[in-house]
PDB file of N, CA and C in Angstrom:
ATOM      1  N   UNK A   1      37.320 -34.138  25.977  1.00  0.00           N
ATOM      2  CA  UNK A   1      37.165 -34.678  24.642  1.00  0.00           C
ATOM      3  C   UNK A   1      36.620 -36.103  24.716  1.00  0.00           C
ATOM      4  N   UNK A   2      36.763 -36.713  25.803  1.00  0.00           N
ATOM      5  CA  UNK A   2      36.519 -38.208  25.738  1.00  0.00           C
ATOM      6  C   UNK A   2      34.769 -38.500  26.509  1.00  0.00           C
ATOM      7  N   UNK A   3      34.832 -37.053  26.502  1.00  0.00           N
ATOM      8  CA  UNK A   3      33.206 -37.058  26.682  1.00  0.00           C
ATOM      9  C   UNK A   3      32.291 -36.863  25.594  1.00  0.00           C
ATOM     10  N   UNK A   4      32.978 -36.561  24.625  1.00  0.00           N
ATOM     11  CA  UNK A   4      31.820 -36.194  23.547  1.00  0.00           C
ATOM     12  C   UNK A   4      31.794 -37.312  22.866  1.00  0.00           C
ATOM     13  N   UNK A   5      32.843 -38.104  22.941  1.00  0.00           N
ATOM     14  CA  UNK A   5      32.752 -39.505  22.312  1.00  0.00           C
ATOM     15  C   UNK A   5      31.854 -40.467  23.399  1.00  0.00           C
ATOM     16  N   UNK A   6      32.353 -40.210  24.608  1.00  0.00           N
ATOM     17  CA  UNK A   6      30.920 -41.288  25.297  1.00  0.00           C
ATOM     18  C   UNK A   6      29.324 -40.796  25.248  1.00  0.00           C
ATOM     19  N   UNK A   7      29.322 -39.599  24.918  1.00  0.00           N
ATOM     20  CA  UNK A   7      27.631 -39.054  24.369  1.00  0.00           C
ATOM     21  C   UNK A   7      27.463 -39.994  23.578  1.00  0.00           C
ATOM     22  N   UNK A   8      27.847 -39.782  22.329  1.00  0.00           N
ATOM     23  CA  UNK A   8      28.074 -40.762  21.096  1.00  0.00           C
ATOM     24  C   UNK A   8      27.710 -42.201  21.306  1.00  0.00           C
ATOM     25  N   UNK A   9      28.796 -42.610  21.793  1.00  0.00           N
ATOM     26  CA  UNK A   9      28.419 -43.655  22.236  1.00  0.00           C
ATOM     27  C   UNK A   9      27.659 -44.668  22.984  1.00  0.00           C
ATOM     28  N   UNK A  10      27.090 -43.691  24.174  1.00  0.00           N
ATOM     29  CA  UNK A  10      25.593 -44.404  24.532  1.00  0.00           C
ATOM     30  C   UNK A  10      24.327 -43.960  23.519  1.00  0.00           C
ATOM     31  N   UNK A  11      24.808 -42.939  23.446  1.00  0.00           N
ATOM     32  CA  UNK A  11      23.500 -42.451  22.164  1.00  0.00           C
ATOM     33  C   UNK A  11      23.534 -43.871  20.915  1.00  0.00           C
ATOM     34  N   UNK A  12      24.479 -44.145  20.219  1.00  0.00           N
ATOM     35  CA  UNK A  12      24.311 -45.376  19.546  1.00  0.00           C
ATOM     36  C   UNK A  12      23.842 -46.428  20.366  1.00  0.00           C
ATOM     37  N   UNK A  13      24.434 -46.970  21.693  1.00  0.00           N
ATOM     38  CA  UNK A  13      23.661 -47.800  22.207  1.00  0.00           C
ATOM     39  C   UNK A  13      22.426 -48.380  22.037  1.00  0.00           C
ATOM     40  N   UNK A  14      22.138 -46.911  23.071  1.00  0.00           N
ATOM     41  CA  UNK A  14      20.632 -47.103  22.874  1.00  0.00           C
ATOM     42  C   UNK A  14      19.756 -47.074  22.082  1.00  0.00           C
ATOM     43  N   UNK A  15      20.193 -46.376  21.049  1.00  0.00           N
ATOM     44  CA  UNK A  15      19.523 -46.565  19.381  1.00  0.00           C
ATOM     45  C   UNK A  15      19.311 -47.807  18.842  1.00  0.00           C
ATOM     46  N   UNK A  16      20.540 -48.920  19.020  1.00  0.00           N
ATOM     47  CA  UNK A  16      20.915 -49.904  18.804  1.00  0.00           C
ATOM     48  C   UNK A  16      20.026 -50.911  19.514  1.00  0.00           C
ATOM     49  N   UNK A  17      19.491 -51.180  20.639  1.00  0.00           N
ATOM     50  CA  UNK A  17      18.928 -51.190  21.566  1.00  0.00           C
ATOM     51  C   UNK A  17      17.405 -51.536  21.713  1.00  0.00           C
ATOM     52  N   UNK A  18      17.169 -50.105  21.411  1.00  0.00           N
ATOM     53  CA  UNK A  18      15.602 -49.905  21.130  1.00  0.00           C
ATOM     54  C   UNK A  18      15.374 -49.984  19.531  1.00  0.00           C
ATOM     55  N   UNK A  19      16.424 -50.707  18.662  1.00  0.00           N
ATOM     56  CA  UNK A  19      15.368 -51.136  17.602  1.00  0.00           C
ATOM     57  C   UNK A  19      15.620 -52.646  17.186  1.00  0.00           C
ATOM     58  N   UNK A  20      16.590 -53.092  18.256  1.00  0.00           N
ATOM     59  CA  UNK A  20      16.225 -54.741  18.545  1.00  0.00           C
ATOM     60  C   UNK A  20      15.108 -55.004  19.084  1.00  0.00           C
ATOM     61  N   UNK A  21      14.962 -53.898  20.280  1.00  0.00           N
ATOM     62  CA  UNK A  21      14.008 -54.277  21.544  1.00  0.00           C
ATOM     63  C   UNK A  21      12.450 -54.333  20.164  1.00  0.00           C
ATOM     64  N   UNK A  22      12.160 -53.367  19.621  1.00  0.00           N
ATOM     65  CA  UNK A  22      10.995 -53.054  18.559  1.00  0.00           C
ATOM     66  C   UNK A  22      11.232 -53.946  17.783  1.00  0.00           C
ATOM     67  N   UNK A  23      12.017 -54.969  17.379  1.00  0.00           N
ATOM     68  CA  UNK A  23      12.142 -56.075  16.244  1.00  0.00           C
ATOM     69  C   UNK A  23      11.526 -57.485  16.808  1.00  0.00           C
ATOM     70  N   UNK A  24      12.278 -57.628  18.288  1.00  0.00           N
ATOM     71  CA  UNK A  24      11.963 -58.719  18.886  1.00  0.00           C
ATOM     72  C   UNK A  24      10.259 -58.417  19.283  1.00  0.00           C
ATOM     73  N   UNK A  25      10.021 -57.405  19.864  1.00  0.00           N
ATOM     74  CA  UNK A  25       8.493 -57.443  20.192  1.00  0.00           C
ATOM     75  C   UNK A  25       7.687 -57.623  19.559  1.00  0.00           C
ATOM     76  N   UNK A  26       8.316 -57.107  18.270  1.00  0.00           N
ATOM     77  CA  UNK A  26       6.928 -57.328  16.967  1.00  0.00           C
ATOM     78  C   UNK A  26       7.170 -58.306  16.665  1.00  0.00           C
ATOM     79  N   UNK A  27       7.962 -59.200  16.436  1.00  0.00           N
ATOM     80  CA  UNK A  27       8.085 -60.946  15.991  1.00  0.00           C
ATOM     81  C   UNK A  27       7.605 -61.841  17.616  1.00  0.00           C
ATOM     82  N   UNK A  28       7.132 -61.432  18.168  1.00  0.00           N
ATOM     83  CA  UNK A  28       6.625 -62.025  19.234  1.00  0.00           C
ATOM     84  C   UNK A  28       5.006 -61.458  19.467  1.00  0.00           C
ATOM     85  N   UNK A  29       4.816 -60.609  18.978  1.00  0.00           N
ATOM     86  CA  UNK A  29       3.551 -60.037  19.820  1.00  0.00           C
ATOM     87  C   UNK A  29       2.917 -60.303  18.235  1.00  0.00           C
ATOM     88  N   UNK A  30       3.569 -60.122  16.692  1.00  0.00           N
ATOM     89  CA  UNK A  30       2.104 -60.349  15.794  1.00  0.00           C
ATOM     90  C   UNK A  30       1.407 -61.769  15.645  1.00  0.00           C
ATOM     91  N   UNK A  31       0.667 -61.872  14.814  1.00  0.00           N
ATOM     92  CA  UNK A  31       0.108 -63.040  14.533  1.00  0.00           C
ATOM     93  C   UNK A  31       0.498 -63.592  13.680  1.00  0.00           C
ATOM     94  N   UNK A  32       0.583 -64.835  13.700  1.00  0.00           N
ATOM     95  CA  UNK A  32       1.221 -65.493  12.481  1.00  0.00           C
ATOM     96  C   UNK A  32       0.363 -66.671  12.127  1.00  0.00           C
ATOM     97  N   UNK A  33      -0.114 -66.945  11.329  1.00  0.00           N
ATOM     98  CA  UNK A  33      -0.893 -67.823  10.632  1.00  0.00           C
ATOM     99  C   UNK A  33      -0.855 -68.200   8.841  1.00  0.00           C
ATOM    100  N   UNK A  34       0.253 -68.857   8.550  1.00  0.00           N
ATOM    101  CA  UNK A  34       0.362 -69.039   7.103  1.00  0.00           C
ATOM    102  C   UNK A  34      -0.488 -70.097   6.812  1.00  0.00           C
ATOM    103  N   UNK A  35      -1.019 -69.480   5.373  1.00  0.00           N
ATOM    104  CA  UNK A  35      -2.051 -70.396   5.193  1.00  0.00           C
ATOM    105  C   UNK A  35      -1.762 -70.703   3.347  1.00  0.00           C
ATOM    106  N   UNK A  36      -1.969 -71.509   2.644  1.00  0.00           N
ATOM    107  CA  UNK A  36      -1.020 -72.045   1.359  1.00  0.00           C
ATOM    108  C   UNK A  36      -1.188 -70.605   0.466  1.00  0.00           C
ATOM    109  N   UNK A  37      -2.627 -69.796   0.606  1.00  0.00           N
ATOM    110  CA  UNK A  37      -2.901 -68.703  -0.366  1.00  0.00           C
ATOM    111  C   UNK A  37      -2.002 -67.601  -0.041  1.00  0.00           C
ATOM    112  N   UNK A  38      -1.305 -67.098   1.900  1.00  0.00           N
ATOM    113  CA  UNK A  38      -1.110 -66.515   1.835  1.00  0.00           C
ATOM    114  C   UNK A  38       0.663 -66.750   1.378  1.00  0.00           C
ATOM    115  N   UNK A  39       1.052 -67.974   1.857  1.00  0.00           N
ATOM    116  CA  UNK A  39       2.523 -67.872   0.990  1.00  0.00           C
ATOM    117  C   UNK A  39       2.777 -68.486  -0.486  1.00  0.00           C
ATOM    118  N   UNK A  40       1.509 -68.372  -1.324  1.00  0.00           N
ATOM    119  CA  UNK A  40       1.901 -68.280  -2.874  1.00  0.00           C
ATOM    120  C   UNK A  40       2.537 -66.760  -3.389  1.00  0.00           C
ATOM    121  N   UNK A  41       3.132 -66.374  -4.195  1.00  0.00           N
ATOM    122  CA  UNK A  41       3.590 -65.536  -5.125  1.00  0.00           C
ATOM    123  C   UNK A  41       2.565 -64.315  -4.833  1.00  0.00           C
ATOM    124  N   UNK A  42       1.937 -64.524  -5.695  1.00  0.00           N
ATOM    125  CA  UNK A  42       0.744 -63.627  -5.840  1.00  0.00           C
ATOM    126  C   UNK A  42      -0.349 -63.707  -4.778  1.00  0.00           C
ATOM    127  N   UNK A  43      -1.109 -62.770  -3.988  1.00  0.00           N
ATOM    128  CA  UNK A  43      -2.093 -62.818  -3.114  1.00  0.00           C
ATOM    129  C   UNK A  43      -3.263 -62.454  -3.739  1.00  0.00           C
ATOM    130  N   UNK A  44      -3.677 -62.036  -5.292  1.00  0.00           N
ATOM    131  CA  UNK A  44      -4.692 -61.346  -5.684  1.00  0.00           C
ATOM    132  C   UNK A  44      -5.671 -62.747  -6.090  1.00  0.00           C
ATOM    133  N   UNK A  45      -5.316 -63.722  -6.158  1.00  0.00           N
ATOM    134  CA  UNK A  45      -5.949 -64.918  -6.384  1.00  0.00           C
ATOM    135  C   UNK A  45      -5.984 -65.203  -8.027  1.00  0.00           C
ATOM    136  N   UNK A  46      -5.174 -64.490  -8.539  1.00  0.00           N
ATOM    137  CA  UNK A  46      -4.995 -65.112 -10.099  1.00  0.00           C
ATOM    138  C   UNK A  46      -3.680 -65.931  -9.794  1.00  0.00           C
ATOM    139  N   UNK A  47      -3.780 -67.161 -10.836  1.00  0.00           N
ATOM    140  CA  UNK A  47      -2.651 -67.381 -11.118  1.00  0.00           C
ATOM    141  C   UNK A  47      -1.575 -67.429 -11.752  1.00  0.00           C
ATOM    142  N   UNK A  48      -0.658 -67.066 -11.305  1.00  0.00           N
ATOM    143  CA  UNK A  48       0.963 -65.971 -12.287  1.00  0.00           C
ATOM    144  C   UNK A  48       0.834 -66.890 -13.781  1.00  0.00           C
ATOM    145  N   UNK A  49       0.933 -66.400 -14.566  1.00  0.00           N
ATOM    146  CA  UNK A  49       1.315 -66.505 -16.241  1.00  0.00           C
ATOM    147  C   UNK A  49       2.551 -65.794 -16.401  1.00  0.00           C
ATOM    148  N   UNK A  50       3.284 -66.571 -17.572  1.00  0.00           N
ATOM    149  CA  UNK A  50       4.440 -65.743 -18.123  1.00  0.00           C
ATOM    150  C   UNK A  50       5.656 -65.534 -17.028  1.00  0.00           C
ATOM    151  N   UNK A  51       6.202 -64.768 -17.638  1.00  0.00           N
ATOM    152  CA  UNK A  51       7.573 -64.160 -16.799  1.00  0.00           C
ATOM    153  C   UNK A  51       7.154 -63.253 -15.766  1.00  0.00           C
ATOM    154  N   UNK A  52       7.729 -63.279 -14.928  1.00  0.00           N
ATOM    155  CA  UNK A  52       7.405 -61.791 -14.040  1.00  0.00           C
ATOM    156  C   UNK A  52       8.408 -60.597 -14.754  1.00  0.00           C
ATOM    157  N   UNK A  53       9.209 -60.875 -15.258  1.00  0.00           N
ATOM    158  CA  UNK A  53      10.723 -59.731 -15.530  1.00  0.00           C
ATOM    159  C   UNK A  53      10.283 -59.374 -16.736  1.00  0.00           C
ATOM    160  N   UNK A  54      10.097 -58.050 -17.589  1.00  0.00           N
ATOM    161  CA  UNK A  54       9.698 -57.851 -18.137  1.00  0.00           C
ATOM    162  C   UNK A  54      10.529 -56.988 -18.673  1.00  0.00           C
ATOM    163  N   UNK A  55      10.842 -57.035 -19.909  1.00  0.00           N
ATOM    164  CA  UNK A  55      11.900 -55.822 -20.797  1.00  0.00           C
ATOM    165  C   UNK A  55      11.812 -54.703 -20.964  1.00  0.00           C
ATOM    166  N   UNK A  56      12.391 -53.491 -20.393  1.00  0.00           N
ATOM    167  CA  UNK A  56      12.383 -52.351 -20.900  1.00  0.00           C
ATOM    168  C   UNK A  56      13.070 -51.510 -21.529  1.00  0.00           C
ATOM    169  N   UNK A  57      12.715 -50.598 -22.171  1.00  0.00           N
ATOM    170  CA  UNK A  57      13.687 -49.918 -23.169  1.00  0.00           C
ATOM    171  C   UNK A  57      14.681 -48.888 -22.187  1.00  0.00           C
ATOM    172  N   UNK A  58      15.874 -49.263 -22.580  1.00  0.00           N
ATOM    173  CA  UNK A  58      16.599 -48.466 -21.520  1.00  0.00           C
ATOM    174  C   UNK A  58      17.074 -47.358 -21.563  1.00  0.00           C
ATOM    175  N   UNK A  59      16.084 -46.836 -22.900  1.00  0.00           N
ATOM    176  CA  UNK A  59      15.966 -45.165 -23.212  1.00  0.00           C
ATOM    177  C   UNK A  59      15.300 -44.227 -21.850  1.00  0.00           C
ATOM    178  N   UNK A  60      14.138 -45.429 -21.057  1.00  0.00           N
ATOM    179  CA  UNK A  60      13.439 -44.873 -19.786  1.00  0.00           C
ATOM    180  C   UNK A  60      14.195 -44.350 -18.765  1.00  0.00           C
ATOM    181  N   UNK A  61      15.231 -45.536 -18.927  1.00  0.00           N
ATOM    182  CA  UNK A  61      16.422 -45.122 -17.714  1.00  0.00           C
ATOM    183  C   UNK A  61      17.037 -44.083 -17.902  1.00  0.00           C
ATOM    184  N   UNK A  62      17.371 -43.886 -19.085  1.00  0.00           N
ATOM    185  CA  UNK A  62      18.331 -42.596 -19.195  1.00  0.00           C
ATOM    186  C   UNK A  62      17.907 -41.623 -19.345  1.00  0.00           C
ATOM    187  N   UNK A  63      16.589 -41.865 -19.460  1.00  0.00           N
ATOM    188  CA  UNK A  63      15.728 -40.043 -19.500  1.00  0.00           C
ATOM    189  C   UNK A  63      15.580 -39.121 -18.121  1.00  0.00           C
ATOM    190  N   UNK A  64      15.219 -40.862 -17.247  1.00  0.00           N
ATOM    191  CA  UNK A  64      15.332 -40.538 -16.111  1.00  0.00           C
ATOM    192  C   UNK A  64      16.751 -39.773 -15.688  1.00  0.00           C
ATOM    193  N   UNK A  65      17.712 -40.362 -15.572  1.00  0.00           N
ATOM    194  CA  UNK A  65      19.020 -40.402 -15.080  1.00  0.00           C
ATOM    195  C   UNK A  65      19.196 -38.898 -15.711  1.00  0.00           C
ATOM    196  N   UNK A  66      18.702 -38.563 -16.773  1.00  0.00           N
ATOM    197  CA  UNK A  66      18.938 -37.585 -17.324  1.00  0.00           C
ATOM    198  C   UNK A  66      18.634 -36.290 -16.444  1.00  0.00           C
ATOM    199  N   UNK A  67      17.308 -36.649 -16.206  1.00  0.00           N
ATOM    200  CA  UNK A  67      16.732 -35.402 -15.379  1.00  0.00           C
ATOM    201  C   UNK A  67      17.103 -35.285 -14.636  1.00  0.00           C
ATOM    202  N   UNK A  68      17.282 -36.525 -13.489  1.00  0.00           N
ATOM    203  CA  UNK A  68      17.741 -36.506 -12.391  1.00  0.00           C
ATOM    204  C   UNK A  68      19.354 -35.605 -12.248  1.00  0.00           C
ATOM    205  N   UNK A  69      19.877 -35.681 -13.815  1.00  0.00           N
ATOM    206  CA  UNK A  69      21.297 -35.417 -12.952  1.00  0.00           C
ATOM    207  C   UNK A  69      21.111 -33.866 -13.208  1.00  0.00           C
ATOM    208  N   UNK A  70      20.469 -33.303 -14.181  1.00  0.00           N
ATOM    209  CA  UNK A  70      19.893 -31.987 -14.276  1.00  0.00           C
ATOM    210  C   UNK A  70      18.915 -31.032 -13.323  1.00  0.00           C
ATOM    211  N   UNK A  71      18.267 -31.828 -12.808  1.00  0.00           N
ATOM    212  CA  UNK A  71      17.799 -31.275 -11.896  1.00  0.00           C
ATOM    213  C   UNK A  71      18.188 -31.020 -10.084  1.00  0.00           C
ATOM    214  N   UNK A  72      19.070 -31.802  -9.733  1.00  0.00           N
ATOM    215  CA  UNK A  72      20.207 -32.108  -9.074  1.00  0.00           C
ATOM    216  C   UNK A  72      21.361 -31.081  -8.880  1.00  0.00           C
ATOM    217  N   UNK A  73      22.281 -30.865 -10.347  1.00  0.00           N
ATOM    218  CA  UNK A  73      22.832 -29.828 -10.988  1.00  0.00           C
ATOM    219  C   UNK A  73      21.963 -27.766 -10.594  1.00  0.00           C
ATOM    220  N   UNK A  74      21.037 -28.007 -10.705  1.00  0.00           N
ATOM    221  CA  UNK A  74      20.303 -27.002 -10.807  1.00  0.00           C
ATOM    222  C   UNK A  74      20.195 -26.829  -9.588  1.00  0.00           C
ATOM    223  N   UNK A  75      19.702 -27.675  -8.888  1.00  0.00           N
ATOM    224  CA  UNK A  75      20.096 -27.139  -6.816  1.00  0.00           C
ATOM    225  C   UNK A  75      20.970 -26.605  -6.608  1.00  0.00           C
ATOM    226  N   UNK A  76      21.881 -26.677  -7.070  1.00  0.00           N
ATOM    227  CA  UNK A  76      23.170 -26.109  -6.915  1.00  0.00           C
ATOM    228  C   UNK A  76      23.270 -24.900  -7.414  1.00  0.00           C
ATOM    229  N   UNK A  77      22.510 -24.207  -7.887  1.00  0.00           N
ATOM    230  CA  UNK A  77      21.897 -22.652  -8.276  1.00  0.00           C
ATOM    231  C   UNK A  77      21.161 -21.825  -7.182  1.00  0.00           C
ATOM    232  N   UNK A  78      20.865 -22.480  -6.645  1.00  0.00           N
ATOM    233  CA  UNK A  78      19.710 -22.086  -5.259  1.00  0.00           C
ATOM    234  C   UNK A  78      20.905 -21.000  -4.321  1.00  0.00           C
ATOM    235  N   UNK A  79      21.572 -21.733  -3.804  1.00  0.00           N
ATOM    236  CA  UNK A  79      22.567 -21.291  -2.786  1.00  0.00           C
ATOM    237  C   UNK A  79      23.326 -19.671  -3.451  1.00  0.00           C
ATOM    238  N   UNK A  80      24.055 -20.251  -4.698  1.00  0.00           N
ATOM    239  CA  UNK A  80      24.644 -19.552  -5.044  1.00  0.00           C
ATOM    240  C   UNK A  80      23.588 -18.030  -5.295  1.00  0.00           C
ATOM    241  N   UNK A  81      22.600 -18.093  -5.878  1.00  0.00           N
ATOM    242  CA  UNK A  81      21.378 -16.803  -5.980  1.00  0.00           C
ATOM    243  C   UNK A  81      21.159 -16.311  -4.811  1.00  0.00           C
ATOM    244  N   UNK A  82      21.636 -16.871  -3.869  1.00  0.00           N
ATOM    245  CA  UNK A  82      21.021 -16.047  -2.264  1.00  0.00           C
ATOM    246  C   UNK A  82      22.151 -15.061  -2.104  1.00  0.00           C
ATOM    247  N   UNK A  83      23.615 -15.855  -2.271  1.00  0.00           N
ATOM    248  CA  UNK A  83      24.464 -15.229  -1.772  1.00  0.00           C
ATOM    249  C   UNK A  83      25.489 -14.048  -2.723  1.00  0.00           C
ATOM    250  N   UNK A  84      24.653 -14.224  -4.032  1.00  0.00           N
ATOM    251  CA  UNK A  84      25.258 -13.521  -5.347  1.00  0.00           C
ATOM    252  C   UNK A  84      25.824 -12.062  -4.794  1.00  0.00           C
ATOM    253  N   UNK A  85      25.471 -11.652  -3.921  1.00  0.00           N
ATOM    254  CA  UNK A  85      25.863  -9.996  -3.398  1.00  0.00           C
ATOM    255  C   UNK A  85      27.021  -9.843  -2.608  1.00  0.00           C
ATOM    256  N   UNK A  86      27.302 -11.314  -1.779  1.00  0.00           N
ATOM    257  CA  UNK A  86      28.034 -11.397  -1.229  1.00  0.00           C
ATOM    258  C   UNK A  86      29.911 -11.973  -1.751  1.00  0.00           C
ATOM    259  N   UNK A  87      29.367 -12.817  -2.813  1.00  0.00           N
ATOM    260  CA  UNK A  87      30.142 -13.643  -3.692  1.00  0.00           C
ATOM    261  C   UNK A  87      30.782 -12.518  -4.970  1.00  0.00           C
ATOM    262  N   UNK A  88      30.142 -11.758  -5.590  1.00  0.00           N
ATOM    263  CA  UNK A  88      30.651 -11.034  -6.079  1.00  0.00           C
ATOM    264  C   UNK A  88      30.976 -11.189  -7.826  1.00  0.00           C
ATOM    265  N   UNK A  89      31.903 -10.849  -8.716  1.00  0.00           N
ATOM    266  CA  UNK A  89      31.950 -10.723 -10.263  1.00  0.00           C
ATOM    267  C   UNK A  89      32.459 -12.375 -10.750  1.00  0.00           C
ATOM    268  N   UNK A  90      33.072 -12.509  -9.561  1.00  0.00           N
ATOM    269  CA  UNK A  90      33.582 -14.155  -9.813  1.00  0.00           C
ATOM    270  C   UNK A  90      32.745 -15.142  -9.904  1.00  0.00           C
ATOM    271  N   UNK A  91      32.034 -15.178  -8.989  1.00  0.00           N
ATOM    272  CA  UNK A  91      31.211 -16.518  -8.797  1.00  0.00           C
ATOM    273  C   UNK A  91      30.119 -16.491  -9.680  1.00  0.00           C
ATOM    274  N   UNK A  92      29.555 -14.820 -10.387  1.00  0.00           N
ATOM    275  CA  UNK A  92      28.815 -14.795 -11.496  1.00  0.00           C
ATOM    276  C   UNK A  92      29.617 -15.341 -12.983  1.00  0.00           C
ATOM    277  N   UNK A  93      30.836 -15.488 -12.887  1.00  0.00           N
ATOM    278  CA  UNK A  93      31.819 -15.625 -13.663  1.00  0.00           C
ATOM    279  C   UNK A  93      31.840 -17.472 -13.483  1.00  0.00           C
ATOM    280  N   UNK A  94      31.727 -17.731 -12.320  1.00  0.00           N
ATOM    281  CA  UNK A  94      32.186 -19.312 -12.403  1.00  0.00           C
ATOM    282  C   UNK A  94      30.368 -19.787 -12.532  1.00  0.00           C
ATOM    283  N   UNK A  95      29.404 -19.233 -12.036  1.00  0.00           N
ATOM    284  CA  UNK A  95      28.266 -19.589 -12.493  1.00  0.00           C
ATOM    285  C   UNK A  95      27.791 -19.663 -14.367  1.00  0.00           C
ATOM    286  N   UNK A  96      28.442 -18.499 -14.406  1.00  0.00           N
ATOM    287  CA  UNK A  96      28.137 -19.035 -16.475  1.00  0.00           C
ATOM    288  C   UNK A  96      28.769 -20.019 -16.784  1.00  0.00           C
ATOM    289  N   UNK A  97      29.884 -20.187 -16.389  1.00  0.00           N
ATOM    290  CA  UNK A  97      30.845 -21.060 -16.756  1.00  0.00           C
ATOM    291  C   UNK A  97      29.733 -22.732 -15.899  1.00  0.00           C
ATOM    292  N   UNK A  98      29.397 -22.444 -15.398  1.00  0.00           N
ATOM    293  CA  UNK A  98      28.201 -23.922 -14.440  1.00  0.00           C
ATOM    294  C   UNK A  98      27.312 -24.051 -15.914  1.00  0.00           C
ATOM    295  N   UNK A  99      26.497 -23.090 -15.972  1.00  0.00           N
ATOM    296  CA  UNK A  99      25.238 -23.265 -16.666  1.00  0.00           C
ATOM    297  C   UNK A  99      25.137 -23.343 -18.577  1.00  0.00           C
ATOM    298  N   UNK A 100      26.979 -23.086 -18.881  1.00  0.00           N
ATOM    299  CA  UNK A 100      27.522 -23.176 -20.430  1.00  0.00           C
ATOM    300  C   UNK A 100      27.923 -24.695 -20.163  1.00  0.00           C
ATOM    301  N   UNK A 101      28.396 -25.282 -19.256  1.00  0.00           N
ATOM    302  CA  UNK A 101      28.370 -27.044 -19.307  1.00  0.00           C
ATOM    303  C   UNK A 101      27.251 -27.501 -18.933  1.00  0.00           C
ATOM    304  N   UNK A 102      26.580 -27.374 -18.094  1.00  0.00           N
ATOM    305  CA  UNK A 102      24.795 -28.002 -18.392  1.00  0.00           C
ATOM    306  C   UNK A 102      24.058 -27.530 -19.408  1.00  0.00           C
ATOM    307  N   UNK A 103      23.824 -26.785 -20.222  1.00  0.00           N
ATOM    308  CA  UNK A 103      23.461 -26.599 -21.430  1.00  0.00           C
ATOM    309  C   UNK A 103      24.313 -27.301 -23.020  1.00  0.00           C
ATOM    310  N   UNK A 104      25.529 -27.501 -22.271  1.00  0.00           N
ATOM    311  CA  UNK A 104      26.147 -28.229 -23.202  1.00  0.00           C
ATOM    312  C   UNK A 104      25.752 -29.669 -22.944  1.00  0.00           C
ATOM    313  N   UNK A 105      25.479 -30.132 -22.012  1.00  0.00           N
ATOM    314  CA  UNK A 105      24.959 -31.543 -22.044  1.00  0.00           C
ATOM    315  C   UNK A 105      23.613 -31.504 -22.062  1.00  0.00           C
ATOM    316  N   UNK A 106      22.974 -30.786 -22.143  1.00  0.00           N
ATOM    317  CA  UNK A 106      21.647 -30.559 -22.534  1.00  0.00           C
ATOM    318  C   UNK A 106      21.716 -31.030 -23.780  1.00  0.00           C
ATOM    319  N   UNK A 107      22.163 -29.996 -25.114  1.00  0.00           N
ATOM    320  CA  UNK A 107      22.541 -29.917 -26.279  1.00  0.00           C
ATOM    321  C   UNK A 107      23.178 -31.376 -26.408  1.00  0.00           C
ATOM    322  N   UNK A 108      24.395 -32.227 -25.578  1.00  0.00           N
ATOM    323  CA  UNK A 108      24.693 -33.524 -26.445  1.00  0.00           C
ATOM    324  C   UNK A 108      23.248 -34.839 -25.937  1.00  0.00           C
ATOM    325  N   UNK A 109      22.435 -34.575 -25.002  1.00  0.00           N
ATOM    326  CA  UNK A 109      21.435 -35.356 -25.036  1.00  0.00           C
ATOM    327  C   UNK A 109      20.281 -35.474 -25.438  1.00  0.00           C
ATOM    328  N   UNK A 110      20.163 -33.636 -26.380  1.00  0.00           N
ATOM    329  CA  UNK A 110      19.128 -33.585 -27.284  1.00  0.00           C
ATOM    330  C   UNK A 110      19.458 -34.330 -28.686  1.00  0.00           C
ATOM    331  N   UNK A 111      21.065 -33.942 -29.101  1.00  0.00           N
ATOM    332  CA  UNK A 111      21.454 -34.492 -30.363  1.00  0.00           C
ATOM    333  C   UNK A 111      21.707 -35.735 -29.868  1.00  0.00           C
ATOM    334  N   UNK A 112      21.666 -36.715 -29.083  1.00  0.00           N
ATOM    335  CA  UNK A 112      22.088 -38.040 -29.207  1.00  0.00           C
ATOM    336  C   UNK A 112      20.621 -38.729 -29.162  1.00  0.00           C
ATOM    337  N   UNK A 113      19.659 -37.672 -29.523  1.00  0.00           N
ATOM    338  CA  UNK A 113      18.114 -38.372 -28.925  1.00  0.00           C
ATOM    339  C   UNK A 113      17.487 -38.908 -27.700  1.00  0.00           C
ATOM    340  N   UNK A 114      18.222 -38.450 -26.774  1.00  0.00           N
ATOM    341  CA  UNK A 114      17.991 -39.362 -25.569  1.00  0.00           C
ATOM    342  C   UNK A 114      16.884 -38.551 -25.262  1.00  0.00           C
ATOM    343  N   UNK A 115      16.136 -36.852 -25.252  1.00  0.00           N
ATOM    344  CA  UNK A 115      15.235 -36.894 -24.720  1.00  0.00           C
ATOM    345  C   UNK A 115      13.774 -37.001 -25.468  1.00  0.00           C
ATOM    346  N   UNK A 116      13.779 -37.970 -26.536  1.00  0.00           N
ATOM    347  CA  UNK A 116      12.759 -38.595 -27.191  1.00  0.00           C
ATOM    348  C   UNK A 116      12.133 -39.763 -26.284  1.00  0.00           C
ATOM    349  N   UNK A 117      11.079 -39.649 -25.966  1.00  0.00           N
ATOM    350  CA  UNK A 117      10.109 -40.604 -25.498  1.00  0.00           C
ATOM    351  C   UNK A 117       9.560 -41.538 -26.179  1.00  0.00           C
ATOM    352  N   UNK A 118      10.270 -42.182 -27.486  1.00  0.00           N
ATOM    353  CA  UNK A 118      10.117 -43.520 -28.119  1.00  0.00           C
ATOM    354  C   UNK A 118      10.300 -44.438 -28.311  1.00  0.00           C
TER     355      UNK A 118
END
């Protein structure tokens, strides 16, 4: 048993290791030449106006978040369809019961407007 932990453990080592060793080489081997244009803000050669931070409606976020957690949710359909033969009257039973609460939050994020794009 105290071998599978020293695998482990040189295996981190050397992981550890070789991506100092790749950190230090590249901060030694690139070129470095700062010059005032290249450490301003912007490199495109305009100069910045205004705010950089800019307001958004945080309807974007939640449309997103929306999908994301729906589509996410829905992976979780994949597995279960392979093995439906094996799983049997139940798990078709606990699957409606999956897809009557994601349709129900479907339904409270259509009525709360969230999937309006305005």
């Amino acid at each position: 048993m105290l071998n599978a932990y020293t695998d482990i453990a040189v295996f981190m080592t050397v992981a550890i290791l070789f991506i100092m060793i790749s950190l230090l080489l590249s901060r030694l081997l690139r070129p470095h030449h700062p010059e005032s244009g290249k450490l301003a803000t912007y490199e495109c050669g305009k100069t910045p106006f205004g705010d950089a931070r800019v307001r958004f409606k945080i309807r974007y976020y939640i449309f997103a978040l929306v999908f994301l957690v729906f589509d996410v949710e829905l992976l979780f359909l994949y597995p279960w369809a392979v093995t439906l033969d094996d799983l049997g009257i139940v798990a078709l039973a606990e699957a409606a019961v999956f897809l009557a609460l994601l349709f129900g939050g479907l339904l409270y994020a259509w009525r709360k407007k969230v999937l309006e794009w305005q």
